[in-house]
C-alpha atoms as a PDB file:
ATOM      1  CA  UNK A   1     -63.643  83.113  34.314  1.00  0.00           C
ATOM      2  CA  UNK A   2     -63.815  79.493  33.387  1.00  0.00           C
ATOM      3  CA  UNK A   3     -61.336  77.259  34.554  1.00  0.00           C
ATOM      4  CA  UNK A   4     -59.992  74.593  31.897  1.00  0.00           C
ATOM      5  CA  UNK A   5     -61.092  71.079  31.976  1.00  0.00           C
ATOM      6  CA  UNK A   6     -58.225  68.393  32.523  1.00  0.00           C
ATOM      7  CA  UNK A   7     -58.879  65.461  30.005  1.00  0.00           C
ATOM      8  CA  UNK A   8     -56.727  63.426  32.515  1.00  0.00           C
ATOM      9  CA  UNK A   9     -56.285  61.615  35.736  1.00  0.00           C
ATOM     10  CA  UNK A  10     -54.001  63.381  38.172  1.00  0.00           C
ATOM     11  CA  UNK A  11     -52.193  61.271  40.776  1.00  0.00           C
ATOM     12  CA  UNK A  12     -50.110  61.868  44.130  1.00  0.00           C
ATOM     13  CA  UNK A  13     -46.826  63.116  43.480  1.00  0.00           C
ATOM     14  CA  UNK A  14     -45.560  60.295  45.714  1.00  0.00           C
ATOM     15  CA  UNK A  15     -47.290  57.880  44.088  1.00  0.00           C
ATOM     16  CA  UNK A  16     -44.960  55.122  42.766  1.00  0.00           C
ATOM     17  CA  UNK A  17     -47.558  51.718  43.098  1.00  0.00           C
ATOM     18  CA  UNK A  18     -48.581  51.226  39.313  1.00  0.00           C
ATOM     19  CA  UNK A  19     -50.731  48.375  39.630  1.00  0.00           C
ATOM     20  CA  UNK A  20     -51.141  48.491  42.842  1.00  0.00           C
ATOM     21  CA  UNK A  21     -54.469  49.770  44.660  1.00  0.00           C
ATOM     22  CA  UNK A  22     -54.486  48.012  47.988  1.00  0.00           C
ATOM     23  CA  UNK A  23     -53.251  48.646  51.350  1.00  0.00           C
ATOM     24  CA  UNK A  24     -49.977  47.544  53.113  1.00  0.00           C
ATOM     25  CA  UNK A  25     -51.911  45.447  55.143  1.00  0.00           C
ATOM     26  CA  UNK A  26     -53.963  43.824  52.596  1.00  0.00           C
ATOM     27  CA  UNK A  27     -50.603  43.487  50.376  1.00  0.00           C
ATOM     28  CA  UNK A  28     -48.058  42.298  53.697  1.00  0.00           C
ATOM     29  CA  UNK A  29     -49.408  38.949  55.429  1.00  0.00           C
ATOM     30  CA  UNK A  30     -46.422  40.266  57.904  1.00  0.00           C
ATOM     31  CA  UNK A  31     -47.151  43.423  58.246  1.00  0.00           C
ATOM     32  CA  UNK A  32     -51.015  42.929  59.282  1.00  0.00           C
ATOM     33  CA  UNK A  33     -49.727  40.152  61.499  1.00  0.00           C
ATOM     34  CA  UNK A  34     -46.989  42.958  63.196  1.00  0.00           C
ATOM     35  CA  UNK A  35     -49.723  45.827  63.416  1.00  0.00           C
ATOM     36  CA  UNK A  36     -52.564  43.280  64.993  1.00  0.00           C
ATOM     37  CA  UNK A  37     -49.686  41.934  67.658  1.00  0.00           C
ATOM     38  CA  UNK A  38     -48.935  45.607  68.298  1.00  0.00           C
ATOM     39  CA  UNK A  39     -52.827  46.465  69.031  1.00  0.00           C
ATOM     40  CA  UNK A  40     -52.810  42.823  71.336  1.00  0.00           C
ATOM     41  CA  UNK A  41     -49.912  43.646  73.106  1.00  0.00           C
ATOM     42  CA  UNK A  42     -48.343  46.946  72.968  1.00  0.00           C
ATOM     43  CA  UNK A  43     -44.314  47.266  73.301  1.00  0.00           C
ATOM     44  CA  UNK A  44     -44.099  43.502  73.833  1.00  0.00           C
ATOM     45  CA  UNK A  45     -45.032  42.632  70.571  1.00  0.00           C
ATOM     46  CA  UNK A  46     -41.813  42.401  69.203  1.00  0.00           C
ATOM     47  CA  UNK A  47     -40.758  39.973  72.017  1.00  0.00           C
ATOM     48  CA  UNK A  48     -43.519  38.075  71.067  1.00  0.00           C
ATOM     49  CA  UNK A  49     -42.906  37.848  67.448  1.00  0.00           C
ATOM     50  CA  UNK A  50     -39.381  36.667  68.355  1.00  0.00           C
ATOM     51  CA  UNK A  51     -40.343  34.081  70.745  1.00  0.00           C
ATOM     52  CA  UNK A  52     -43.025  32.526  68.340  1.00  0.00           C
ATOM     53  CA  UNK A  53     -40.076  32.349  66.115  1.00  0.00           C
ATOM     54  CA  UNK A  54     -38.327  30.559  68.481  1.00  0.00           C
ATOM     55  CA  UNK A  55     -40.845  28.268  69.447  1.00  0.00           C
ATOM     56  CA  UNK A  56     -41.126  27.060  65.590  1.00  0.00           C
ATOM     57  CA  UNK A  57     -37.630  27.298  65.404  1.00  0.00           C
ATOM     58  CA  UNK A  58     -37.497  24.290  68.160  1.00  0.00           C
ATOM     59  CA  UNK A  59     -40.166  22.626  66.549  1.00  0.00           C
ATOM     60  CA  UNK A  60     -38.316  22.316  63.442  1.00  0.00           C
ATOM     61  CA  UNK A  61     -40.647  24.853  61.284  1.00  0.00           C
ATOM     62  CA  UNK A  62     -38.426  27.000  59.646  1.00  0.00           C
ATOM     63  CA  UNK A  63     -41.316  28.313  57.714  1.00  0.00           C
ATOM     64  CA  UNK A  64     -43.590  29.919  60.457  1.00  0.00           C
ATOM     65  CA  UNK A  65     -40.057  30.723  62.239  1.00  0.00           C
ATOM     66  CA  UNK A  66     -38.972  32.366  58.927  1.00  0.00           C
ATOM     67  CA  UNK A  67     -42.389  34.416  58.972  1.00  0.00           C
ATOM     68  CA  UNK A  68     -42.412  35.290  62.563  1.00  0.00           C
ATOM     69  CA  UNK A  69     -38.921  36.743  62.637  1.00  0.00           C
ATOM     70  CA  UNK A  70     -40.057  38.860  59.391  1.00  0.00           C
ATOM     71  CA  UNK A  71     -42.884  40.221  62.327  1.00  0.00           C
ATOM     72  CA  UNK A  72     -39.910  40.931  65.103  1.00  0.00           C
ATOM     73  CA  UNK A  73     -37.911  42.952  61.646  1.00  0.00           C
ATOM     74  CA  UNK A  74     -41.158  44.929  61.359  1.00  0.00           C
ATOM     75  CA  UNK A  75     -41.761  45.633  65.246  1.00  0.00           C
ATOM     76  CA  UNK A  76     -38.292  46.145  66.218  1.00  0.00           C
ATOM     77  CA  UNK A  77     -34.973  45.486  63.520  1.00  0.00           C
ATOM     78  CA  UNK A  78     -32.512  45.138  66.048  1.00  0.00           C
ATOM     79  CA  UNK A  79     -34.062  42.614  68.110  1.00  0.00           C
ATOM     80  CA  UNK A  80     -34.191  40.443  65.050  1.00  0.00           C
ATOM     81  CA  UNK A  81     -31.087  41.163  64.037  1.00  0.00           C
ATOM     82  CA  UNK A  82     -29.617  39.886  67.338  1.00  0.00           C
ATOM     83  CA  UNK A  83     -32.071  37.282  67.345  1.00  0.00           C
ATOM     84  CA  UNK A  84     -30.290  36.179  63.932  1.00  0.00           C
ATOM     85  CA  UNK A  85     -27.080  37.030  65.424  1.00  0.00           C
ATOM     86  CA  UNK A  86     -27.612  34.330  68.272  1.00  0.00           C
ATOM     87  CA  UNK A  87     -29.355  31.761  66.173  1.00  0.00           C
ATOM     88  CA  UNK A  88     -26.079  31.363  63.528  1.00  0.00           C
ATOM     89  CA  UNK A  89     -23.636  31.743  66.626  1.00  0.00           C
END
């Protein structure tokens, strides 16, 4: 018995990225940033990532602080939460 030919391109179920063909990591500068940190330094990344922030924080670059906080979120949510917490306290 001959099975019928699709005249289509089937997708994922799950798949809801349109446009998009890339990976996280490719698409997330903070995301490869979190997941390279992770590989460096295992369960202390997130500490890390928060005390980078701090460091540009004190340096007056609310930028790279901005960005490494967005790291800690991705590592560990409530230690940047509470770093946030701290910070506007």
């Amino acid at each position: 018995m001959a099975r019928p030919v699709l005249g289509r391109h089937l997708r994922a179920v799950n798949d809801n990225a349109e446009g998009w063909s890339g990976s996280w990591a490719q698409q997330s500068d903070a995301l490869d940033t979190a997941l390279r940190l992770f590989a460096a330094h295992g369960f202390s990344a997130a500490a890390r990532a928060r005390d980078a922030a701090a460091i540009a924080e004190a340096g007056g670059d609310t930028t790279r602080s901005g960005f490494w906080l967005e790291v800690c979120n991705t590592l560990d949510r409530r230690m940047a939460r509470d770093f946030k917490a701290r910070r506007h306290s």
